[in-house]
Every structure is written in C-alpha cells, then in structure tokens.
N, C-alpha and C. Protein backbone atom coordinates (compact mmCIF):
# COMPACT_ATOMS: atom_id res chain seq x y z
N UNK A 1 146.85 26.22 -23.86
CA UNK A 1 146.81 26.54 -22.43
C UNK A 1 145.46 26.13 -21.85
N UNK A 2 145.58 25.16 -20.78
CA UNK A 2 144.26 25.16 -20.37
C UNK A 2 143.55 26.52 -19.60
N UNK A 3 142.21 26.20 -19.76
CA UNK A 3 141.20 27.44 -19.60
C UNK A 3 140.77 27.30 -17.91
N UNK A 4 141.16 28.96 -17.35
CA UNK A 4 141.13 28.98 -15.54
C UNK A 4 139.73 28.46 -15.16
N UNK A 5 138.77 29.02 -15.84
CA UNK A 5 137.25 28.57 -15.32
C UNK A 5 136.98 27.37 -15.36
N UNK A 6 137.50 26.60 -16.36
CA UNK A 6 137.02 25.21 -16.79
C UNK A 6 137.95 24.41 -15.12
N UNK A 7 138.92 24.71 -14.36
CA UNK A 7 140.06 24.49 -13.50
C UNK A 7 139.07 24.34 -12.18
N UNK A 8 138.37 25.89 -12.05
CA UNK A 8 137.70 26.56 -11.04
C UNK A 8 136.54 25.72 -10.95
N UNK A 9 135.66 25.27 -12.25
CA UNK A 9 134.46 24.71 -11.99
C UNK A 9 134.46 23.01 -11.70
N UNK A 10 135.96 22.51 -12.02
CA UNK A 10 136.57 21.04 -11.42
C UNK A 10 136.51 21.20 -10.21
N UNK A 11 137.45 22.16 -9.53
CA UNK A 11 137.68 22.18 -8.50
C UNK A 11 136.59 22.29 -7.11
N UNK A 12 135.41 23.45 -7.84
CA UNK A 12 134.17 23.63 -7.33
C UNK A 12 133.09 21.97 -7.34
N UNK A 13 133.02 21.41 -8.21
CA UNK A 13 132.51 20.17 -7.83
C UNK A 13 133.33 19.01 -7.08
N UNK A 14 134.58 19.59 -7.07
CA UNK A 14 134.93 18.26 -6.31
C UNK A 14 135.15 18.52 -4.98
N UNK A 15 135.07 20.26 -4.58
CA UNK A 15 134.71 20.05 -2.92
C UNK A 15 133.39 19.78 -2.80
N UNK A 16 131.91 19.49 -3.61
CA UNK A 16 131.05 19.48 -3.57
C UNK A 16 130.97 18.01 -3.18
N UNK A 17 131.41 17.48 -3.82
CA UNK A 17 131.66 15.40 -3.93
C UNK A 17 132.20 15.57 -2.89
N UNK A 18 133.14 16.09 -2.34
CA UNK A 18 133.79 15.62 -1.22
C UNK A 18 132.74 16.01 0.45
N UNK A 19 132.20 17.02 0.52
CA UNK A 19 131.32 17.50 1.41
C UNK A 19 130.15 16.88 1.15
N UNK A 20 129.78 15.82 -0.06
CA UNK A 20 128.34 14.93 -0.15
C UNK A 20 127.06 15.83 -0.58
N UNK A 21 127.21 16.93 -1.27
CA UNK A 21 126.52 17.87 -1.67
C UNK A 21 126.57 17.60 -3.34
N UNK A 22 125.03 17.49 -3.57
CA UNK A 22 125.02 17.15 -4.93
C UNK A 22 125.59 18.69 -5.99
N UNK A 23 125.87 18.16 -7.24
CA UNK A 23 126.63 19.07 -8.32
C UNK A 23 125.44 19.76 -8.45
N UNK A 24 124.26 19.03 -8.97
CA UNK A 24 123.12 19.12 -9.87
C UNK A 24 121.91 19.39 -9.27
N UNK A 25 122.05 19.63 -7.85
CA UNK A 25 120.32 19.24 -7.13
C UNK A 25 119.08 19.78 -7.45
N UNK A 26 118.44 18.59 -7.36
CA UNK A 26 116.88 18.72 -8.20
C UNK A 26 115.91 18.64 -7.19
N UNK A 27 114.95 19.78 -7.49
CA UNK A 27 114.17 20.63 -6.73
C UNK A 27 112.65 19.15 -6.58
N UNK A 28 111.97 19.48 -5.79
CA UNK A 28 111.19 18.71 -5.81
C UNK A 28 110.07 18.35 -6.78
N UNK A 29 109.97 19.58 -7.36
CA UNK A 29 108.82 19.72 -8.59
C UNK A 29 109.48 18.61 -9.64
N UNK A 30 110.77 18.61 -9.65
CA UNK A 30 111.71 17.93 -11.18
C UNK A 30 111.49 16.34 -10.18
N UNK A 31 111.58 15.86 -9.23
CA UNK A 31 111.53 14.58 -8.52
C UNK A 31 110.00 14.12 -8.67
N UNK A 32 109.17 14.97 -8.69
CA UNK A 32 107.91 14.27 -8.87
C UNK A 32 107.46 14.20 -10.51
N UNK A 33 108.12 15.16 -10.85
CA UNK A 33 108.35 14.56 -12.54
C UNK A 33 108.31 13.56 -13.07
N UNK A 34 110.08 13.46 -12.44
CA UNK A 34 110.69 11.84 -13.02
C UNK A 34 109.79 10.79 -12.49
N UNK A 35 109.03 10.50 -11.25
CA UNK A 35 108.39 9.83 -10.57
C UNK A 35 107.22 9.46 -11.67
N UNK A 36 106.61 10.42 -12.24
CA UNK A 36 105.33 10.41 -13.17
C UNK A 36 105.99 9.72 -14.05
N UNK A 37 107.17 10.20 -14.84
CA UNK A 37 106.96 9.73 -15.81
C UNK A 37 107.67 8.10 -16.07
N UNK A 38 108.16 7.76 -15.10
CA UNK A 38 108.54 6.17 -14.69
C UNK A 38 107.47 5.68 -14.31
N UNK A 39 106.78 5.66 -13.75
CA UNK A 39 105.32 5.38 -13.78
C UNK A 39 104.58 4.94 -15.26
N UNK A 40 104.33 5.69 -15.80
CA UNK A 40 104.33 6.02 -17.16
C UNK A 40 104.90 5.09 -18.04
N UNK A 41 106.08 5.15 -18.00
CA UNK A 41 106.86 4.26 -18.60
C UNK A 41 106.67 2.62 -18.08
N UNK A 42 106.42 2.62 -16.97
CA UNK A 42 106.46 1.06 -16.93
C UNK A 42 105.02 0.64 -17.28
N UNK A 43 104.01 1.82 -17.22
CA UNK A 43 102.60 1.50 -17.72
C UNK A 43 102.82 0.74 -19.35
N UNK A 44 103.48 1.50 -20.16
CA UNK A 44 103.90 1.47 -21.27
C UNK A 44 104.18 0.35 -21.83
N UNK A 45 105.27 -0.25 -21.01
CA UNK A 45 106.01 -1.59 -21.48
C UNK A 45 105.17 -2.67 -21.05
N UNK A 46 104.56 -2.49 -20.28
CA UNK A 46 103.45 -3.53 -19.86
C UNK A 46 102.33 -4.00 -21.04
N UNK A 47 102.31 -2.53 -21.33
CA UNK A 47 100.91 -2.89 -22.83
C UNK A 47 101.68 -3.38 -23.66
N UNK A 48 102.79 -3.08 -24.11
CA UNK A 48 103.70 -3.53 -24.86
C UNK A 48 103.87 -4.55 -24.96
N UNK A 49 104.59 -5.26 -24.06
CA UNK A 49 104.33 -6.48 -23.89
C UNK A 49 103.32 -7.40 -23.95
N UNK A 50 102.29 -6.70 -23.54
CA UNK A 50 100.31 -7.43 -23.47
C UNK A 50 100.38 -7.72 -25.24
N UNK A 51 100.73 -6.88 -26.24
CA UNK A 51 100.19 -6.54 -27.21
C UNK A 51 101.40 -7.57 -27.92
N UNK A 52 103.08 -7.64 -27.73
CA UNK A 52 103.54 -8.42 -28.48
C UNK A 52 103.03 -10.17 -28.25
N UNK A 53 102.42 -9.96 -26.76
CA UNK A 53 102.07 -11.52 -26.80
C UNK A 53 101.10 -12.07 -27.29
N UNK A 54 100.28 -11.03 -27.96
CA UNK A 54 99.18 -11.35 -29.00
C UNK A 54 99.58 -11.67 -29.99
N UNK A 55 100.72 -10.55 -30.77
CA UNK A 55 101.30 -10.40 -32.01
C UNK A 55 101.90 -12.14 -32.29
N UNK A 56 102.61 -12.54 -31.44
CA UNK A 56 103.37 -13.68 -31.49
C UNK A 56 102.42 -14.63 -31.30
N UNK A 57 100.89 -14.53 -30.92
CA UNK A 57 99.88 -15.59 -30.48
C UNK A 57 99.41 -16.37 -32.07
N UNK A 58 99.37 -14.72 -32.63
CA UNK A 58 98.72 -14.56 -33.86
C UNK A 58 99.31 -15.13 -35.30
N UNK A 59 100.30 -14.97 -34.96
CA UNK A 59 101.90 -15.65 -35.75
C UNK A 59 101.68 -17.23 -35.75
N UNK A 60 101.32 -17.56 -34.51
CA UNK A 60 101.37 -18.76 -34.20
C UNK A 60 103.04 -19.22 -33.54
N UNK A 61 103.81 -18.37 -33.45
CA UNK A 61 105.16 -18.44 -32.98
C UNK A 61 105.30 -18.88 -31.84
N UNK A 62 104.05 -18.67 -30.58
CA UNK A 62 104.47 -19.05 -29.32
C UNK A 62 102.91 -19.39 -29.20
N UNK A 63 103.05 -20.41 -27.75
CA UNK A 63 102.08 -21.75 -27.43
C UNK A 63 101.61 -20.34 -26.33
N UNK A 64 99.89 -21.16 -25.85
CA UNK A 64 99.60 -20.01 -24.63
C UNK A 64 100.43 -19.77 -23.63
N UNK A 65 101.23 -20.65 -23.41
CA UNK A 65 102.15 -20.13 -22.07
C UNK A 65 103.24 -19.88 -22.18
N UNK A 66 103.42 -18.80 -23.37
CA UNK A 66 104.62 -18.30 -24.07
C UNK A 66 105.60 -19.18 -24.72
N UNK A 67 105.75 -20.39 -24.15
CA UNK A 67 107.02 -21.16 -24.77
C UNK A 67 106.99 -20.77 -26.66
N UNK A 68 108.09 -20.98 -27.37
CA UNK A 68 108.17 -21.25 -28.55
C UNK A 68 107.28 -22.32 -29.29
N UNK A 69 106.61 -21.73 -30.12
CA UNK A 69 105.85 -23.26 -31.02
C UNK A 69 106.58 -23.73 -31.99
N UNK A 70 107.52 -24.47 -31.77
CA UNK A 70 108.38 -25.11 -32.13
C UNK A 70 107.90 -26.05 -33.52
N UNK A 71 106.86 -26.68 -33.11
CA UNK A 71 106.18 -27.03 -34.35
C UNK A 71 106.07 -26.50 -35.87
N UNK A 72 105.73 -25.06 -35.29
CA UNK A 72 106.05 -23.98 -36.37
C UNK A 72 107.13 -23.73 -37.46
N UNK A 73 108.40 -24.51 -36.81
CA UNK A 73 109.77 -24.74 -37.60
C UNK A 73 109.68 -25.60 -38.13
N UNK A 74 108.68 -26.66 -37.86
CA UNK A 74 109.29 -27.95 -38.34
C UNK A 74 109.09 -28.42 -39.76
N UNK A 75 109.84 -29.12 -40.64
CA UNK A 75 110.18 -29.27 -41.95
C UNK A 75 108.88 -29.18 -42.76
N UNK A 76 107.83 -29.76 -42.27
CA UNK A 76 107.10 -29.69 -43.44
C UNK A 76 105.43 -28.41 -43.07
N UNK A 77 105.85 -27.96 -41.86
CA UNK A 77 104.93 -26.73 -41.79
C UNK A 77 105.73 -25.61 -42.99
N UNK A 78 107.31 -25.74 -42.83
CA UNK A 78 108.35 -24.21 -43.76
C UNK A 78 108.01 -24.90 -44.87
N UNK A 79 107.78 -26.13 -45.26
CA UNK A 79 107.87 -26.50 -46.83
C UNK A 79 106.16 -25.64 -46.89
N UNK A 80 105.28 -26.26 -46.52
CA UNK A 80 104.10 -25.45 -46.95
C UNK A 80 103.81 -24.08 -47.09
N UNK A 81 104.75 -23.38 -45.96
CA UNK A 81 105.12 -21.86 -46.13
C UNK A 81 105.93 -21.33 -46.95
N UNK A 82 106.42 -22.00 -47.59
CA UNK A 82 107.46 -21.79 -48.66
C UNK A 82 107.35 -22.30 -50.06
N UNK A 83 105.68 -22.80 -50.31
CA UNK A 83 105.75 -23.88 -51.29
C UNK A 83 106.37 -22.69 -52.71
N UNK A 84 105.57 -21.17 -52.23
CA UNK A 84 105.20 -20.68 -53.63
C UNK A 84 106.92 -19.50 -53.75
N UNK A 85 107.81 -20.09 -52.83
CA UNK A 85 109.20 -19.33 -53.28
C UNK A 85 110.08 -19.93 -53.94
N UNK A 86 111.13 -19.22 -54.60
CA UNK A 86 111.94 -20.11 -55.10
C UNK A 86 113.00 -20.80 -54.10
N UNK A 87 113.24 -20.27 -52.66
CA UNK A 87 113.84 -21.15 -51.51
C UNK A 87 113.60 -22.21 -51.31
N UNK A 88 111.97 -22.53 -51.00
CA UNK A 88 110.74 -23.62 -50.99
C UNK A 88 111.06 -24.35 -51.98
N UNK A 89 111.55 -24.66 -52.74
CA UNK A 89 111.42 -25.61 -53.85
C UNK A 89 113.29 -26.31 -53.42
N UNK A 90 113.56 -26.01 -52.96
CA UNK A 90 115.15 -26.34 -52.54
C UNK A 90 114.79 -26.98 -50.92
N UNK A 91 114.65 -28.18 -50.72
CA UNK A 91 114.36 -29.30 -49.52
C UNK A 91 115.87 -28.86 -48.49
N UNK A 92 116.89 -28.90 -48.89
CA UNK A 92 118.57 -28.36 -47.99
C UNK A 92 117.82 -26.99 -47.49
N UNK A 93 117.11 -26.37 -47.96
CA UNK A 93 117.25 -25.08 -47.45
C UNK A 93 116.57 -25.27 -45.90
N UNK A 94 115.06 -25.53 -46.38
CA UNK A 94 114.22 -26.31 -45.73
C UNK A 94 114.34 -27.05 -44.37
N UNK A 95 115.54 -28.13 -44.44
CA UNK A 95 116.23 -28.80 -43.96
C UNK A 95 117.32 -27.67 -42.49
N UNK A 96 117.39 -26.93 -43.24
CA UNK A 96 118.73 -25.53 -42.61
C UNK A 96 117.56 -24.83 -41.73
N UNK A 97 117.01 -24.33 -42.21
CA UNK A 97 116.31 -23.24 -41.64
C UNK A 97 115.66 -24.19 -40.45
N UNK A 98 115.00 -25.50 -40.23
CA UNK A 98 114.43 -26.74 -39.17
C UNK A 98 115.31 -26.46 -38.15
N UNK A 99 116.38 -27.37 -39.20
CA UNK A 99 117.89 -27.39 -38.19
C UNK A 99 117.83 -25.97 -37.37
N UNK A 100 118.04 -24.70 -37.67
CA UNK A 100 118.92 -23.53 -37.23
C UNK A 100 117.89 -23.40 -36.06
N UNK A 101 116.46 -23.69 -36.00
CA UNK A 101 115.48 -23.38 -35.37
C UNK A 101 115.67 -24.09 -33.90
N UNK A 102 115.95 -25.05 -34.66
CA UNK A 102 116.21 -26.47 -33.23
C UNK A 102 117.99 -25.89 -32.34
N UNK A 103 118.44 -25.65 -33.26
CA UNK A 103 119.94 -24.73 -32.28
C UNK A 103 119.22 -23.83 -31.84
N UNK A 104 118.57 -22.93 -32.27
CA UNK A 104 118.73 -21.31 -31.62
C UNK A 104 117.70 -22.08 -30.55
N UNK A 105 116.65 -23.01 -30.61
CA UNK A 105 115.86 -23.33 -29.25
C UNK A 105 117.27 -23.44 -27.78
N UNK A 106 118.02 -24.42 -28.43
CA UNK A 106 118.85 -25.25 -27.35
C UNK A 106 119.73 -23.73 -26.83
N UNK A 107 119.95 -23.15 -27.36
CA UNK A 107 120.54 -21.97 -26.97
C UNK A 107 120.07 -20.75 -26.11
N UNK A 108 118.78 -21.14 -26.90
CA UNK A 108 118.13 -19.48 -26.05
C UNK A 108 117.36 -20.48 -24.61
N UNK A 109 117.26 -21.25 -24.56
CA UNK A 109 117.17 -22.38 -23.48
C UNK A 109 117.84 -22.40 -21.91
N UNK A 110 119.21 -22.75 -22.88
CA UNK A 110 120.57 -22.49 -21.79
C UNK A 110 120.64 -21.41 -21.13
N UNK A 111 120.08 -20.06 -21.57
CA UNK A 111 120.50 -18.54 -21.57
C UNK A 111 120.04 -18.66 -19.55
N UNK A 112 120.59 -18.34 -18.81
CA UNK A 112 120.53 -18.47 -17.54
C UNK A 112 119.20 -16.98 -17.07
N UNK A 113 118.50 -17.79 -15.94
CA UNK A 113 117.57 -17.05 -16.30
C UNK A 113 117.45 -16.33 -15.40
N UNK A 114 118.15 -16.38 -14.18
CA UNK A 114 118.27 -15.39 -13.36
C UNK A 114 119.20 -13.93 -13.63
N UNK A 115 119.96 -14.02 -15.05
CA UNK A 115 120.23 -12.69 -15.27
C UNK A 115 119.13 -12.21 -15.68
N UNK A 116 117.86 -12.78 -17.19
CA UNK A 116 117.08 -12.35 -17.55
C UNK A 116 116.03 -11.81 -16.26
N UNK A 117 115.80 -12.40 -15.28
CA UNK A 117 115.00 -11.91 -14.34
C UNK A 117 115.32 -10.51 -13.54
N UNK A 118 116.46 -9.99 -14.21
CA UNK A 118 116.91 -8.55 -13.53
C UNK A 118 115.66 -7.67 -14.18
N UNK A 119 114.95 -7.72 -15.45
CA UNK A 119 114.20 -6.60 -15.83
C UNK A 119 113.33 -7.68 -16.28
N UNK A 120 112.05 -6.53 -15.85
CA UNK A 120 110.69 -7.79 -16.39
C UNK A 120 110.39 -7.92 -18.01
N UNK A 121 111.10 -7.32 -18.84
CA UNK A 121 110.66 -7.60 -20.08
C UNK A 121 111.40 -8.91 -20.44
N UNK A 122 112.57 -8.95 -20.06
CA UNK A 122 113.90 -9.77 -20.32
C UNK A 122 113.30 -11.54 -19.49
N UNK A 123 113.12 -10.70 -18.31
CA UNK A 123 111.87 -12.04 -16.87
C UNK A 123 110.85 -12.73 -18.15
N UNK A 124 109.41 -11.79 -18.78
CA UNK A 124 108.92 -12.66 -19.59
C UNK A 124 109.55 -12.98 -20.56
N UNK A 125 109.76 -12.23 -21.56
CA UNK A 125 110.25 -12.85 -22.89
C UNK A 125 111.72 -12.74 -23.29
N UNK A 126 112.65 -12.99 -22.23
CA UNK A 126 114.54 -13.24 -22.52
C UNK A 126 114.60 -14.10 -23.24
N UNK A 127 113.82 -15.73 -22.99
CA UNK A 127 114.39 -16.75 -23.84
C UNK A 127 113.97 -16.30 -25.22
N UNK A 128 112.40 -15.93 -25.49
CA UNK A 128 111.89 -15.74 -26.96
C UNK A 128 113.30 -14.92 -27.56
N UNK A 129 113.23 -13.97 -26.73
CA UNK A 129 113.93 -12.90 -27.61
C UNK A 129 115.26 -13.48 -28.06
N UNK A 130 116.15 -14.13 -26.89
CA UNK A 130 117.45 -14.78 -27.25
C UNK A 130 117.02 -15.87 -29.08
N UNK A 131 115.83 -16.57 -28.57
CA UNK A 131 115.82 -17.35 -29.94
C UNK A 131 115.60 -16.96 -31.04
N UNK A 132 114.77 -15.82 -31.00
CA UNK A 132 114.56 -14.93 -32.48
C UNK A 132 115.42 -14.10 -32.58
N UNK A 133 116.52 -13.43 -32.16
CA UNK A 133 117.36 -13.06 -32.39
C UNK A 133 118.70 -13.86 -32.76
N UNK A 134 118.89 -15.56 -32.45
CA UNK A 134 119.67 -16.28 -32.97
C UNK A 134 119.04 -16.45 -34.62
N UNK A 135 117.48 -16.78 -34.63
CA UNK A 135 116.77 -17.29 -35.83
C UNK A 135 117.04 -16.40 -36.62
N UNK A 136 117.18 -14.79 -36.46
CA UNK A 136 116.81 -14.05 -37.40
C UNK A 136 118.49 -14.28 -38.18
N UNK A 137 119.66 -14.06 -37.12
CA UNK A 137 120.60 -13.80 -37.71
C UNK A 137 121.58 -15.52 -38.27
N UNK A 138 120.73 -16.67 -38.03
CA UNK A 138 121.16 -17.88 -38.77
C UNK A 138 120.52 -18.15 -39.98
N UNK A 139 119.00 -17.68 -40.16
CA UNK A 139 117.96 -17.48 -41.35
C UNK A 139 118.97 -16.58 -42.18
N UNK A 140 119.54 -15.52 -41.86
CA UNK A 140 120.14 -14.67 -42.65
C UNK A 140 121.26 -15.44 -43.47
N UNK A 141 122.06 -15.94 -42.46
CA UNK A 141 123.21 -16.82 -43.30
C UNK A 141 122.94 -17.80 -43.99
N UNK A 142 121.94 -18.35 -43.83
CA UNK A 142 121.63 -19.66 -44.34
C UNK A 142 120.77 -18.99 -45.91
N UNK A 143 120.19 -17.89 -46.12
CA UNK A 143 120.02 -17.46 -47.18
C UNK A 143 120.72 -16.76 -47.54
N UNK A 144 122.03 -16.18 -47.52
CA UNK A 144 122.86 -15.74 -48.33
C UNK A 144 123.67 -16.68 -48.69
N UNK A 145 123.73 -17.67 -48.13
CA UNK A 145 124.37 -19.25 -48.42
C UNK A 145 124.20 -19.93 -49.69
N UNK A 146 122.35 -19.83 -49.60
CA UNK A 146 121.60 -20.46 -50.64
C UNK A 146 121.76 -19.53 -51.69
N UNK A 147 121.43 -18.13 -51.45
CA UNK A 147 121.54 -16.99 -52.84
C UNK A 147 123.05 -17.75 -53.84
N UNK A 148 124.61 -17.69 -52.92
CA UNK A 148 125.51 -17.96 -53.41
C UNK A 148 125.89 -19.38 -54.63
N UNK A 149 124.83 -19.92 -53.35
CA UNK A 149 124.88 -21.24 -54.38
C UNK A 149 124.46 -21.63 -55.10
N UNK A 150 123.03 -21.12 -55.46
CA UNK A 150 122.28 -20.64 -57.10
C UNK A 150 122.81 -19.82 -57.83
N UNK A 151 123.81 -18.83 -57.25
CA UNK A 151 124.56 -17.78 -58.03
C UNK A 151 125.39 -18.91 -58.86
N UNK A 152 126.39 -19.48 -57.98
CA UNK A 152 127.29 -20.14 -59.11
C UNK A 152 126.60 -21.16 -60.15
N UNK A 153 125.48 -21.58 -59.99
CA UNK A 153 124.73 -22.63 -60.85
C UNK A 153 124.04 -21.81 -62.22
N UNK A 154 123.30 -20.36 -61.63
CA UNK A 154 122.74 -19.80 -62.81
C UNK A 154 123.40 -18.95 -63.31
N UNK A 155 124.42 -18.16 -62.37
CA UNK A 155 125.33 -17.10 -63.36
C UNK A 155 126.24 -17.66 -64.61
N UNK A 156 126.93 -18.57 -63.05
CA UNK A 156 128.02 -19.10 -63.97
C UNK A 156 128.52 -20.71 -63.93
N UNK A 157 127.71 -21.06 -64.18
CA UNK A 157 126.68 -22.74 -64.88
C UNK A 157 127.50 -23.95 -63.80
N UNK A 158 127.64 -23.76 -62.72
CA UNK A 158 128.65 -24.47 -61.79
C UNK A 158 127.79 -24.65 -61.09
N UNK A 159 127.20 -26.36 -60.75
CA UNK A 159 126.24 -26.85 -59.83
C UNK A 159 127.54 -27.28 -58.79
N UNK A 160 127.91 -26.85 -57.79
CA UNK A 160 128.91 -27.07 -56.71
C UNK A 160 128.58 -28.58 -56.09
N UNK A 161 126.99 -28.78 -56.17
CA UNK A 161 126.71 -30.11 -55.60
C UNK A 161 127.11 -31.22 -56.43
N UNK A 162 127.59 -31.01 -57.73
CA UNK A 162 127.50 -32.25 -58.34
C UNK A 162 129.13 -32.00 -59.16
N UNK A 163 129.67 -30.96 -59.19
CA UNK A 163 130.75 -30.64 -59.69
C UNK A 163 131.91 -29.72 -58.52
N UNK A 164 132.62 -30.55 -57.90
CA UNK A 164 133.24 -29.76 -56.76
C UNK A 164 134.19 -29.24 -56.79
N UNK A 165 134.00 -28.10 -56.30
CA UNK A 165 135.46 -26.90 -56.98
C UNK A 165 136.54 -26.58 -55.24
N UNK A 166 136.29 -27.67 -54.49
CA UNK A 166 136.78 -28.04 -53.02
C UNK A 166 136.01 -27.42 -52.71
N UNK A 167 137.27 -27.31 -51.08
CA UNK A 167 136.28 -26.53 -49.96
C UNK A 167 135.63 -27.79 -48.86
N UNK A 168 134.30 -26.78 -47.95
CA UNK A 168 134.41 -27.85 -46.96
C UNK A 168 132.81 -27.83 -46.88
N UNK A 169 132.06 -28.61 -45.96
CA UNK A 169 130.75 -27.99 -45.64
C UNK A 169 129.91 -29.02 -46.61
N UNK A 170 128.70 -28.57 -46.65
CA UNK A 170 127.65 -29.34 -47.71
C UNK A 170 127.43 -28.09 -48.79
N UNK A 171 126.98 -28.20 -49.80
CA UNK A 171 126.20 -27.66 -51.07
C UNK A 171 126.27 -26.14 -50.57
N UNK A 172 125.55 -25.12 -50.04
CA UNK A 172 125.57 -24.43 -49.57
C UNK A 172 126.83 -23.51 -48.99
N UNK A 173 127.64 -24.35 -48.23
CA UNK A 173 128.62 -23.66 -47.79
C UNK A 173 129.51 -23.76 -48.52
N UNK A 174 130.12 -25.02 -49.62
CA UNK A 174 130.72 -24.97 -50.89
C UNK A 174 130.66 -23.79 -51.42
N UNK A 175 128.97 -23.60 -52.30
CA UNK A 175 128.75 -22.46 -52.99
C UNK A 175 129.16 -21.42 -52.91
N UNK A 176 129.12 -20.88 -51.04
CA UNK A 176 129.45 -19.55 -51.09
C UNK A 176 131.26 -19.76 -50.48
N UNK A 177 131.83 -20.62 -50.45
CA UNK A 177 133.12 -20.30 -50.49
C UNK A 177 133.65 -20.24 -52.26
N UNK A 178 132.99 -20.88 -53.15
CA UNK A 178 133.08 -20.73 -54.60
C UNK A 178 132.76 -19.68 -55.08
N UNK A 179 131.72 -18.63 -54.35
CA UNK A 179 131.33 -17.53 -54.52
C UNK A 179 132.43 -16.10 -54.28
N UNK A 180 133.03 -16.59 -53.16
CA UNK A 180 133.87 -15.76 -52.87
C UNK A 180 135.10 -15.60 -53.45
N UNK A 181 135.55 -17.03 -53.83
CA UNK A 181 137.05 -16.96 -54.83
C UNK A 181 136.70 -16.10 -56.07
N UNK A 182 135.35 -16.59 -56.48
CA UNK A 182 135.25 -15.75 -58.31
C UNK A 182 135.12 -14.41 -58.03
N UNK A 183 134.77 -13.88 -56.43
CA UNK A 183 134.51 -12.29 -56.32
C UNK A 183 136.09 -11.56 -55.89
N UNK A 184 136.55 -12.47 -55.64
CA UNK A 184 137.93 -11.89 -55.38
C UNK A 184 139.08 -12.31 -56.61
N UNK A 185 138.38 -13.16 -57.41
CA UNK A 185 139.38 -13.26 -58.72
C UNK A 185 138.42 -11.81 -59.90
N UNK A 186 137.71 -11.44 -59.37
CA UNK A 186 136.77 -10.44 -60.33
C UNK A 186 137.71 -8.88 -60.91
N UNK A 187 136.98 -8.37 -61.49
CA UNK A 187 137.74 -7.01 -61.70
C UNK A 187 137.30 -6.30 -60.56
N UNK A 188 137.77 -5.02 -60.44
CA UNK A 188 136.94 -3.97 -59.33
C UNK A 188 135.59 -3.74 -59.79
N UNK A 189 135.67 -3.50 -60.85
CA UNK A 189 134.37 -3.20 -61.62
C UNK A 189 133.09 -3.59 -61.47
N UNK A 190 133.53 -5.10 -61.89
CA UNK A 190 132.29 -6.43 -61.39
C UNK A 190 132.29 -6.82 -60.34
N UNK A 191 133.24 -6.34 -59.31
CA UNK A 191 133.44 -6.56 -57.64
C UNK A 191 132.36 -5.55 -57.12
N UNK A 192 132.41 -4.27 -57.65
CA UNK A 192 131.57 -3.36 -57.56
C UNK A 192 130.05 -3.17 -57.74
N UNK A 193 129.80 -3.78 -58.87
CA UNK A 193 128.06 -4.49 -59.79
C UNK A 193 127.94 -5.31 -58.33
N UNK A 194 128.76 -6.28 -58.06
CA UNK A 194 128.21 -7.75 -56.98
C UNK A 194 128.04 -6.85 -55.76
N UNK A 195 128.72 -5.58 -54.97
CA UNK A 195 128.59 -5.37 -53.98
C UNK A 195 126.86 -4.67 -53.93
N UNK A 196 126.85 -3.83 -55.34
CA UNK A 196 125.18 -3.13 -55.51
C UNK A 196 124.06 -4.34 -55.12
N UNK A 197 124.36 -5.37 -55.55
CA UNK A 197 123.00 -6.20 -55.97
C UNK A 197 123.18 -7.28 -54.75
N UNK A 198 124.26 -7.95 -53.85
CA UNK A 198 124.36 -8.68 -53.14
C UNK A 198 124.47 -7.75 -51.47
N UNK A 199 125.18 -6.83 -51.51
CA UNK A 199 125.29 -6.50 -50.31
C UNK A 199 124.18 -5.72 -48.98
N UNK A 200 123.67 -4.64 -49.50
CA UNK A 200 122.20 -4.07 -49.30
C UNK A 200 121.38 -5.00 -48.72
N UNK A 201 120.88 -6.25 -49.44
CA UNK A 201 119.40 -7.12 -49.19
C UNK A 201 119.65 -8.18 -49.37
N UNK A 202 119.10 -8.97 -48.71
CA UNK A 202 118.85 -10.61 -48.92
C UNK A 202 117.58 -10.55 -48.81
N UNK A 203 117.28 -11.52 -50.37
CA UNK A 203 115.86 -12.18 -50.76
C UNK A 203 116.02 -13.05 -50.78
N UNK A 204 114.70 -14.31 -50.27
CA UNK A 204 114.49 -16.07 -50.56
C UNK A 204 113.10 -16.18 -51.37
C-alpha cells in the first residue's frame, strides 16, 4: 500500500512548482557560501592547471605553447627510451606505439573545439587530454598484443611471425588471436592460472 505522507509531501511540492515557490529555499548565509566556495574552486583548477603545464613541460610531452611534442613519439626518441626493456628490443612494437601516437594526434585534432571551449579546462587542454587518453588506451592494446605474442613464442615455442597458425593482422595481432584459441581450448583450471597473471596488469 502506498504510504499517505509520502502522497501529501508530492502533492505539497507540486503546488509549490506550480505557484514558482522553491521546495528547498536557501537562506542567504547558504548563497554566500556556495558563492565562496566556487570561487575557491575555480581558484583551484587554475593552479591546477598552472602546475599540470609544468608537469607536461617537464615530461617534455608538450612544446611551450601547449601543442603536443610530437617528436617525443617518434621512433627513435621510444627506441632510446626503451633501449633497457624487453619491449625496446622488439622494433614492431616501437613501430606501433609511433604509429598509435600519430592516430591519437589526428584524432584528438579533429575533436571540435568549440564544444571543448564550454569549460576552461577542456578550452586549454581538450585536445591534450583527448590524445593521452587515446595514447594511454592504444599503448595498452598494443602491449597486451605484444605480451600475447611472446606468450605463444616462449610458453609454447610458436613464433606466429614465421610459423602461421592463420588469422589476420601482422605478428602481433596474429599472436593474440593464437593466444586466445589456446585459452579457450585450455582447461578451466589453466583458464584460471592465465586470468591471475594476464588479467590484473600489463607490463612492457
């Protein structure tokens, strides 16, 4: 059965809405509140911002006038940043991660910039953010790609590049569609071991 008060206190706000009388009205002390503390808050995001455009200065990620330092992607700055991993020693990877850098540019590019200009964090840094948020989540695939495809070479002695078990793609995307048939031809057991050690984290 519905409950009379819960009926009574509908009914009570909606002659309130209807006569233009707020439900909730807030006293002036609570208006100069909120006033402070929006204030406040946009003080906030301002340093915030002051401070990530250092962070990213410092990185070397972005040029003085914010654009992307694109340079920074390019093949043989990641080979030197990568000399001492075991990713770095794999040139395709190298090659992927250039590539993915040069899409997520053309993308976060396109991103129209008069929506980003609705809020000033989005106004300065929409495109950065659109591109490091493509980079972070194509870097991701592109190393669980590579994990897969050393998996089948060192687990289970299948170089996909030189011995092809089908499929479509280059080396990489082979691997991890080869990866996936042996995890779904697996027991539960060892389906279970692969979900502990693969699913959680990606390392390069």
């Amino acid at each position: 059965m519905p409950n009379p008060m819960t009926k009574l206190m509908e009914g009570k706000r909606r002659r309130k809405r209807q006569s233009n009388e707020p439900v909730f009205p807030l006293g002036e002390e609570k208006i100069n509140e909120i006033k402070e503390h929006m204030v406040e808050d946009e003080v906030e995001m301002m340093e915030n911002l002051s401070n990530l455009t250092c962070v990213l200065g410092l990185m070397e990620w972005i040029k003085e006038d914010g654009s992307i330092k694109m340079e920074y992607f390019s093949k043989d700055i990641l080979a030197s940043l990568m000399t001492y991993t075991p990713a770095g020693e794999d040139q395709d990877f190298i090659n992927h991660i250039s590539e993915a850098a040069t899409d997520c540019s053309d993308e976060a590019m396109a991103y129209p910039q008069t929506i980003l200009d609705k809020h000033p964090e989005t106004k300065l840094f929409g495109k950065q953010m659109k591109f490091f948020e493509c980079m972070f989540k194509l870097s991701e695939e592109i190393c669980i790609s590579w994990q897969m495809y050393h998996g089948m070479a060192d687990i289970h002695g299948i170089d996909v590049a030189k011995n092809s078990l089908g499929g479509h793609g280059d080396k990489f995307e082979m691997g991890k569609s080869a990866w996936i048939e042996v995890f779904k031809l697996s027991p539960h057991s060892l389906q279970f071991v692969d979900d502990f050690f693969w699913t959680p984290r990606v390392n390069c």
